[in-house]
C-alpha atoms as a PDB file:
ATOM      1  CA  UNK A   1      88.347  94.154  94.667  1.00  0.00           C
ATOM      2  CA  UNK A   2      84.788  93.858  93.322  1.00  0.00           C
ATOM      3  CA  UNK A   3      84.257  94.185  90.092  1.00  0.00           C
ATOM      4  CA  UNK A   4      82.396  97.545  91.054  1.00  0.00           C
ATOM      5  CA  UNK A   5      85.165  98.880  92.581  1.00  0.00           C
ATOM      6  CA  UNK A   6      87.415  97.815  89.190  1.00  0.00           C
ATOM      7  CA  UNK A   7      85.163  99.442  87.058  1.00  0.00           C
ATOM      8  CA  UNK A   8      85.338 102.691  89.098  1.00  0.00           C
ATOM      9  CA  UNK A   9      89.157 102.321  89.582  1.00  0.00           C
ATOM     10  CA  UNK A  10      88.932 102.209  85.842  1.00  0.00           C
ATOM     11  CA  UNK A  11      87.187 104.860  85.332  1.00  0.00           C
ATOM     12  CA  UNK A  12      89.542 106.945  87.379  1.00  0.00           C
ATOM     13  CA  UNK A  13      92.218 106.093  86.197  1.00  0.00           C
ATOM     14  CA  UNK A  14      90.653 107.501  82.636  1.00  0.00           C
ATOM     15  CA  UNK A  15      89.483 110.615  83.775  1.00  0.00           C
ATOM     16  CA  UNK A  16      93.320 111.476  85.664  1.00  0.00           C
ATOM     17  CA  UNK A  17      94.826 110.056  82.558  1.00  0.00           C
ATOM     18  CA  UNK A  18      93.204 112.705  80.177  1.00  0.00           C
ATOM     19  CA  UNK A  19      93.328 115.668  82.317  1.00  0.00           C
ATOM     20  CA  UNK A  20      97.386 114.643  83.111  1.00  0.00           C
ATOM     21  CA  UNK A  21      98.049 114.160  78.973  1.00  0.00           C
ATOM     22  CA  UNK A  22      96.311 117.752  78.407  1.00  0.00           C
ATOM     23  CA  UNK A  23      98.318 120.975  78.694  1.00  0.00           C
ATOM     24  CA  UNK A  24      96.696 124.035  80.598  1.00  0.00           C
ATOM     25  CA  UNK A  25      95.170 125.289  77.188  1.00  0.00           C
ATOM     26  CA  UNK A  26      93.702 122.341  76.757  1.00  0.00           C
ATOM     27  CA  UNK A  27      91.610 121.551  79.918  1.00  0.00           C
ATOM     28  CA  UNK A  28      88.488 122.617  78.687  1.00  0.00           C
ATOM     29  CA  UNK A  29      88.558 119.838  76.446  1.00  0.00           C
ATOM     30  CA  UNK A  30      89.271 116.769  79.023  1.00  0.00           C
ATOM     31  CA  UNK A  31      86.606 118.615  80.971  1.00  0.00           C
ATOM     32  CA  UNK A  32      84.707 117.663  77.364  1.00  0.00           C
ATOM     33  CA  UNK A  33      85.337 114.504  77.266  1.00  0.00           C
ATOM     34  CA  UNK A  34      84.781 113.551  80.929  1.00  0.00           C
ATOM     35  CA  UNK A  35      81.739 115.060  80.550  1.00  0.00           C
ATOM     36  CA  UNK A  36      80.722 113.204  77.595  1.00  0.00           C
ATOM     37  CA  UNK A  37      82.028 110.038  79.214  1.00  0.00           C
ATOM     38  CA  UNK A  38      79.914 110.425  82.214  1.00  0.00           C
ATOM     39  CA  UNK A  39      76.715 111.076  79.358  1.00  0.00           C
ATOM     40  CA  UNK A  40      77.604 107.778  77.904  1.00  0.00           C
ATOM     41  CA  UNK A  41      77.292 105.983  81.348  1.00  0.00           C
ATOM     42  CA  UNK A  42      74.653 107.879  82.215  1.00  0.00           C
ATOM     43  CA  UNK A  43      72.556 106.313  79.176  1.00  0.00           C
ATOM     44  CA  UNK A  44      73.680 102.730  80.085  1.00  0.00           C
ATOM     45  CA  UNK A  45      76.516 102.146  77.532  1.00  0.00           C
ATOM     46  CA  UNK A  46      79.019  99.993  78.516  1.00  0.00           C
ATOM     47  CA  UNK A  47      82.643 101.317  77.980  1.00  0.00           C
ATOM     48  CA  UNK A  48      86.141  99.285  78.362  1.00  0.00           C
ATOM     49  CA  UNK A  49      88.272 102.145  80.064  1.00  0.00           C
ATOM     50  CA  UNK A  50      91.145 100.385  79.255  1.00  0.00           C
ATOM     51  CA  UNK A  51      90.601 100.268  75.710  1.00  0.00           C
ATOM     52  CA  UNK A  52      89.816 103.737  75.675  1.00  0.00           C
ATOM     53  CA  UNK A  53      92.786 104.296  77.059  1.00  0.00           C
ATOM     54  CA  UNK A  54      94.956 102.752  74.163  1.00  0.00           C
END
């Protein structure tokens, strides 16, 4: 895999995890923080989805 494709594997892999780990109450917020995650690409900071994941 590139490292392109990692990253967006990643990233994935993020995004499932927090929507699987929140209970149907709590979807609005992982729809928060994916969105806020995609802001924080968006402005060109780098983020280690695997640490975030921790």
């Amino acid at each position: 895999m590139s490292t392109y494709e990692i990253g967006a594997f990643e990233a994935l892999e993020w995004a499932w995890n927090v929507l699987r780990t929140e209970d149907s109450e709590n979807k609005a917020e992982a729809t928060t923080q994916i969105r806020d995650m995609l802001f924080k690409l968006g402005s060109g900071t780098q983020v280690d989805f695997k640490q975030d994941l921790a």
